[in-house]
Protein backbone atom coordinates (compact mmCIF):
# COMPACT_ATOMS: atom_id res chain seq x y z
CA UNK A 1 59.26 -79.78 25.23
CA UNK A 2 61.29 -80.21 28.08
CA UNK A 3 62.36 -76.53 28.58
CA UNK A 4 58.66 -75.68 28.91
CA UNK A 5 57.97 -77.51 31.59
CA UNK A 6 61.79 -77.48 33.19
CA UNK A 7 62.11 -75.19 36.56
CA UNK A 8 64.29 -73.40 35.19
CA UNK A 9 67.35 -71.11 36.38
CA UNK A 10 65.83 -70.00 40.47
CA UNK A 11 68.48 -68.47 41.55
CA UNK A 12 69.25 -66.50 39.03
CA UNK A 13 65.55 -65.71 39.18
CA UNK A 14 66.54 -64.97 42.95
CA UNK A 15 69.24 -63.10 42.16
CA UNK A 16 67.10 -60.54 39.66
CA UNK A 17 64.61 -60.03 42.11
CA UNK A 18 67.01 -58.95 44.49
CA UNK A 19 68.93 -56.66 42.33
CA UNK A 20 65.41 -55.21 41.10
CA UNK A 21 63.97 -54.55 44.85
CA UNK A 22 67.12 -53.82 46.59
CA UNK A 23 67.93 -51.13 43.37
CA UNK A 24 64.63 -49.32 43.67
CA UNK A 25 65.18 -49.52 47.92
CA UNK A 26 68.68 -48.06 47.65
CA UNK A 27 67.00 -45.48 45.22
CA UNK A 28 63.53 -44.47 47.31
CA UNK A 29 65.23 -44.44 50.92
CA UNK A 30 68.18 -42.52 49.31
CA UNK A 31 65.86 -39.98 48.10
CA UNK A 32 64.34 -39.68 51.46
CA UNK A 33 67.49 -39.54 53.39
CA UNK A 34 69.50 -37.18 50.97
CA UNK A 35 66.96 -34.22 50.67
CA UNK A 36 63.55 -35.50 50.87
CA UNK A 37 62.61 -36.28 54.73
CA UNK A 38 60.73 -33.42 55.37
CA UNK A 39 57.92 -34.25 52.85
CA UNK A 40 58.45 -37.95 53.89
CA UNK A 41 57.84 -37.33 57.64
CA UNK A 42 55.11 -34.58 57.15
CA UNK A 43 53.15 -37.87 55.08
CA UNK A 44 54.17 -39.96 57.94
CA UNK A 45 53.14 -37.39 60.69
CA UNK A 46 49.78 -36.58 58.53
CA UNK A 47 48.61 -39.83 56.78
CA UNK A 48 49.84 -42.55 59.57
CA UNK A 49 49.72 -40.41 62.84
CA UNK A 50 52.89 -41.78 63.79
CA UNK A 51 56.32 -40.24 65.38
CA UNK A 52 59.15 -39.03 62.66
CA UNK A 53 60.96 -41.85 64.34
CA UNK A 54 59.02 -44.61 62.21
CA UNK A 55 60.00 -42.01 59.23
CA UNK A 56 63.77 -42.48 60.00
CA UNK A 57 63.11 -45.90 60.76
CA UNK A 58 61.65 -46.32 57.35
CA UNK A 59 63.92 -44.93 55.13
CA UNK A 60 67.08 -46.09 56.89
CA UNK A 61 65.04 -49.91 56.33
CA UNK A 62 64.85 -48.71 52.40
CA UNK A 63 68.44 -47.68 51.88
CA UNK A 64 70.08 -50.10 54.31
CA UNK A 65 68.00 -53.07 53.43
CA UNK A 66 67.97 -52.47 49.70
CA UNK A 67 71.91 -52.57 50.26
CA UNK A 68 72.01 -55.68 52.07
CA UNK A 69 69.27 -57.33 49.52
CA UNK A 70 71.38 -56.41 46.48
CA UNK A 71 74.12 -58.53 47.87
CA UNK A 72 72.18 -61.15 49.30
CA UNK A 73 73.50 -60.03 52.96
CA UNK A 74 70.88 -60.65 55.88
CA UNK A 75 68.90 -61.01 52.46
CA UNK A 76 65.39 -62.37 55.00
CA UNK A 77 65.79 -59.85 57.94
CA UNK A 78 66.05 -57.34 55.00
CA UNK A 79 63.57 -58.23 53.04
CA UNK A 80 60.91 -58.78 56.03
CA UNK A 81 61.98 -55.06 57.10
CA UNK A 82 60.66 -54.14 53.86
CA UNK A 83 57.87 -55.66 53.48
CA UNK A 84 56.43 -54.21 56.77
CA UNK A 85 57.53 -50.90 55.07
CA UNK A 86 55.65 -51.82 51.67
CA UNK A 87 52.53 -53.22 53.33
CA UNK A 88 52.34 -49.52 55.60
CA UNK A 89 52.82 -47.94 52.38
CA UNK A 90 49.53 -49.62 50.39
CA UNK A 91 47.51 -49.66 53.23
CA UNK A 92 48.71 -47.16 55.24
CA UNK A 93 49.87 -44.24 53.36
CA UNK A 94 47.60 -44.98 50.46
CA UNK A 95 44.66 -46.57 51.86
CA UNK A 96 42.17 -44.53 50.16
CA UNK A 97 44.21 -43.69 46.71
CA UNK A 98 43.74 -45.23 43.53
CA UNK A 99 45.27 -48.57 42.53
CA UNK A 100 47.96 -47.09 40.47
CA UNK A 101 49.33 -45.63 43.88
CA UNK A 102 49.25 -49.16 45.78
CA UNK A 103 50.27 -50.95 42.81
CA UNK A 104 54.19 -50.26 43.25
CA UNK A 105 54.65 -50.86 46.88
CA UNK A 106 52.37 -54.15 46.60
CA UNK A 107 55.15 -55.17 43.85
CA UNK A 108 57.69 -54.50 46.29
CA UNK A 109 55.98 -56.48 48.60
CA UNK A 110 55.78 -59.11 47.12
CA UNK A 111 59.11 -59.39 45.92
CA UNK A 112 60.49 -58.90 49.29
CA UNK A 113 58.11 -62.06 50.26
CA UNK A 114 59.34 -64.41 47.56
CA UNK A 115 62.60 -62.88 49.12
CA UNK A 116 61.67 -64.04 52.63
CA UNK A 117 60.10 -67.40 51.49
CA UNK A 118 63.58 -68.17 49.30
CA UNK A 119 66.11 -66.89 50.71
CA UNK A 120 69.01 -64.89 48.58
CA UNK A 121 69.65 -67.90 46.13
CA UNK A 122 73.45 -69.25 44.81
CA UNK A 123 74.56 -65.89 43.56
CA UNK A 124 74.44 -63.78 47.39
CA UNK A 125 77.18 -63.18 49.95
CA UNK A 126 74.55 -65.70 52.20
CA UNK A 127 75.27 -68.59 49.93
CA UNK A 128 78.84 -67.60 50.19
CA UNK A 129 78.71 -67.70 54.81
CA UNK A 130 75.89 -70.32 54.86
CA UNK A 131 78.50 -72.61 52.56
CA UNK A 132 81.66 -71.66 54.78
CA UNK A 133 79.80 -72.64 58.07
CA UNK A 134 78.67 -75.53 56.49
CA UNK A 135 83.10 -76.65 55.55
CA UNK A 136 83.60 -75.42 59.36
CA UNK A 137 81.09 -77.51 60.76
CA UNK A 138 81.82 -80.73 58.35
CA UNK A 139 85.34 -80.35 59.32
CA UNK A 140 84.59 -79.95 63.20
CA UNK A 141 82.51 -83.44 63.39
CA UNK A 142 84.83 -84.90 60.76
């Protein structure tokens, strides 16, 4: 009974949910920057009204973000970057579609919030600086 109600491994939770989003980042801004940014920044031109600027901005966000979220680097700046990038993408680029074509960038979002809300977890190179600091600064006042 008391694995039921136990909380469990979180940061290896955390650590999944980074490998997931930051995986499927890497992938969509890869695909954007490696071949497809002319579709990408004719959608962001046509459905969002906006400058190709925001498109660069937004794929660059995808690849280098998904990066730094798969090794829990700057895992919150990261992961805020692309949820601003998920949210324009449901209600922005497919404000008017069907659910199945929100569905996958509110997933995203939401991962990328638990993200924000959590932090990286143990397993991230942020564990790894915000422990170091933290034997630097003991070892200062001490």
């Amino acid at each position: 009974m008391k694995v039921i109600v136990e909380t469990g491994n979180t940061h290896l939770a955390l650590f999944l949910v980074r490998l997931w989003l930051g995986a499927m980042m890497l992938y969509h801004g890869g695909i954007k920057l490696f071949g497809g940014m002319e579709p990408f920044l004719d959608t962001v031109a046509t459905k969002l009204h906006l400058s190709p600027i925001f498109g660069w901005a937004a794929a660059l966000t995808e690849f280098l973000g998904g990066a730094c979220v798969v090794f829990g680097f700057l895992t919150r700046p990261a992961a805020a970057g692309i949820a601003v990038i998920m949210a324009v993408a449901a209600f922005g680029v497919h404000a008017t579609d069907a659910w199945a074509r929100k569905e996958f960038a509110l997933c995203y979002f939401i991962f990328a919030t638990v993200l924000i809300i959590a932090g990286a977890g143990r397993f991230s190179v942020d564990s790894l600086i915000a422990t170091r600091l933290s034997l630097v600064t003991h070892h200062e006042i001490g």
